[in-house]
Protein backbone atom coordinates (compact mmCIF):
# COMPACT_ATOMS: atom_id res chain seq x y z
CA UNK A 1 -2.09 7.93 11.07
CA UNK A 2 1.29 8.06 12.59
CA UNK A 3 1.42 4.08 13.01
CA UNK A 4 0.58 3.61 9.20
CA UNK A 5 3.65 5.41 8.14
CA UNK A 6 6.02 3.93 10.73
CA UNK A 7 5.32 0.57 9.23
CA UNK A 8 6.36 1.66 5.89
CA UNK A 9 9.66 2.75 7.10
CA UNK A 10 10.00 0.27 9.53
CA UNK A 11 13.92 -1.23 8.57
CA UNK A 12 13.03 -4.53 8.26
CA UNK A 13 9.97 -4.32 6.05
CA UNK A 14 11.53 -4.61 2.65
CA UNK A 15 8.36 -5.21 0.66
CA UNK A 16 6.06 -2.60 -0.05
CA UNK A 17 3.38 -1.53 -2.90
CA UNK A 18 0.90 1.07 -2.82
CA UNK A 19 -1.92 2.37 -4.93
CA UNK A 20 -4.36 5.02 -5.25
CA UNK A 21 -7.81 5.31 -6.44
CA UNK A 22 -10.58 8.25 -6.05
CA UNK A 23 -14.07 6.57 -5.76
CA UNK A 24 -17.23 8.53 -6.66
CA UNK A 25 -19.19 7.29 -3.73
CA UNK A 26 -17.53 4.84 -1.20
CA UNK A 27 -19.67 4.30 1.97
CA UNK A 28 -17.12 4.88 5.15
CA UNK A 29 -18.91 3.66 8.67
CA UNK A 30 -22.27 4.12 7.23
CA UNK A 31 -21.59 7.01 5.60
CA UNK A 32 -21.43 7.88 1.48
CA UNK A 33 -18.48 9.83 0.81
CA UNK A 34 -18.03 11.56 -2.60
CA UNK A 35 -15.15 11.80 -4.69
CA UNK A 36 -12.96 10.10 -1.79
CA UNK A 37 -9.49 9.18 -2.41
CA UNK A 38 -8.69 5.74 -1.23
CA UNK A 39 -5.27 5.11 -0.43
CA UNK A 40 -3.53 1.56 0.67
CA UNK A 41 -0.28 0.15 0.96
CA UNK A 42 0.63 -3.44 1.83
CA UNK A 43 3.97 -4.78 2.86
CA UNK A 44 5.97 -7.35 4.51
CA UNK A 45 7.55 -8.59 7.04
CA UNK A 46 5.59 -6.83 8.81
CA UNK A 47 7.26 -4.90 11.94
CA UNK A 48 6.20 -1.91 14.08
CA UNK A 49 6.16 -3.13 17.39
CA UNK A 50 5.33 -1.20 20.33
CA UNK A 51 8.01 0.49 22.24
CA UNK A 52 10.29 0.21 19.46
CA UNK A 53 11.95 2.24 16.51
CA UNK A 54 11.60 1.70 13.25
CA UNK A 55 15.27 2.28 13.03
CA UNK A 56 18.35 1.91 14.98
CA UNK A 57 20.97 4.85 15.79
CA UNK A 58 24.46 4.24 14.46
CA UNK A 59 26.42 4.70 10.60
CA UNK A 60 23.92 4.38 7.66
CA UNK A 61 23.75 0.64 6.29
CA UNK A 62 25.99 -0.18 8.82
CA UNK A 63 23.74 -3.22 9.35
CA UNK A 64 22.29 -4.18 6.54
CA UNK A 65 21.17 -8.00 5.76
CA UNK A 66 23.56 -9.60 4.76
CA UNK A 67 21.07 -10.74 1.54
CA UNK A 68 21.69 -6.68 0.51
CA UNK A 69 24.99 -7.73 -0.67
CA UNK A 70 26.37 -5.05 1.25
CA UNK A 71 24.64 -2.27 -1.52
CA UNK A 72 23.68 1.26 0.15
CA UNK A 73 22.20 3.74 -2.07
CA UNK A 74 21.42 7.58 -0.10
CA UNK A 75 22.28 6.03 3.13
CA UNK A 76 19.66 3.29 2.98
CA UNK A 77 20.65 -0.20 3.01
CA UNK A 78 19.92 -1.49 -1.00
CA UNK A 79 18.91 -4.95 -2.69
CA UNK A 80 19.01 -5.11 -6.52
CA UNK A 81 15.42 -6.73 -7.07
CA UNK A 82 15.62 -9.74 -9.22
CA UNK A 83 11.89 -10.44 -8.85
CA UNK A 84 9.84 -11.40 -12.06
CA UNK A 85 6.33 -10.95 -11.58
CA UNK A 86 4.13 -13.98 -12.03
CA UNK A 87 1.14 -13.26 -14.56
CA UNK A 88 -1.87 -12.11 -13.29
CA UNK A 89 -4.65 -14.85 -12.75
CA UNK A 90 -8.47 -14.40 -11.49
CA UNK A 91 -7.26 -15.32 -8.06
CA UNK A 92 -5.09 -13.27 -7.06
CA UNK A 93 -7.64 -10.27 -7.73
CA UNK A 94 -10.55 -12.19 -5.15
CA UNK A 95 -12.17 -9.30 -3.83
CA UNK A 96 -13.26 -9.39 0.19
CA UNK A 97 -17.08 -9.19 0.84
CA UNK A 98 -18.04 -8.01 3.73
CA UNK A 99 -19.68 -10.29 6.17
CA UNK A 100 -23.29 -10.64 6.80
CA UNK A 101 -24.14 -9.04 9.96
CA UNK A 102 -25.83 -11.89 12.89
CA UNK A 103 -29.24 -10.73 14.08
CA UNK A 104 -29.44 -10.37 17.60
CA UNK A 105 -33.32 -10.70 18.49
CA UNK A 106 -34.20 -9.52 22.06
CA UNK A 107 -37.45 -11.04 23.26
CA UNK A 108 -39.24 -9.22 25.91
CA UNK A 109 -42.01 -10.28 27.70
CA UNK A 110 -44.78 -8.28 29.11
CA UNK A 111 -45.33 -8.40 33.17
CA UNK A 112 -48.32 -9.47 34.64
């Protein structure tokens, strides 16, 4: 998808990870798929709003935050990361389950 990749690149995103994993079987909308490769990213801020660009004309890194300190690197604006992981703890690997789907009973009753 088009949108999934404009949010990546979207200028003001400046957080992003991605991984990769090939599943055996993975069920996808009811149906088992085998040996599918499962791709995500996250990132933040997030961005990619309708009837915009991801990016505005003009000189490369000619507006870049002023947090950047002014870096560009191949005409992108750059920020020398000084982030130090945090270690790893059982909650911040809480997998989603997926909800339990409601019943809906229809009760019909005969005509006399």
């Amino acid at each position: 998808m088009c949108t999934h990749y404009t949010q990546i690149v979207w200028a003001t995103t400046n957080k992003i990870g991605c991984a990769v994993n090939t599943c055996q079987k993975m069920t996808v909308w009811g149906e088992v798929w085998e040996n599918a490769v499962y791709f995500v990213c996250n990132y933040s801020p997030k961005g990619n709003w309708i009837g915009e660009a991801p990016y505005k004309n003009g000189r490369p890194c000619s507006e870049c935050p002023p947090s950047y300190g002014g870096s560009c690197r191949n005409n992108l604006c750059y920020r020398e990361e000084t982030y130090t992981p945090k270690p790893e703890t059982d909650e911040m690997n809480e997998v989603e389950t997926a909800p339990i789907p409601e019943e809906n009973h229809v009760w019909l009753q005969p005509r006399v």
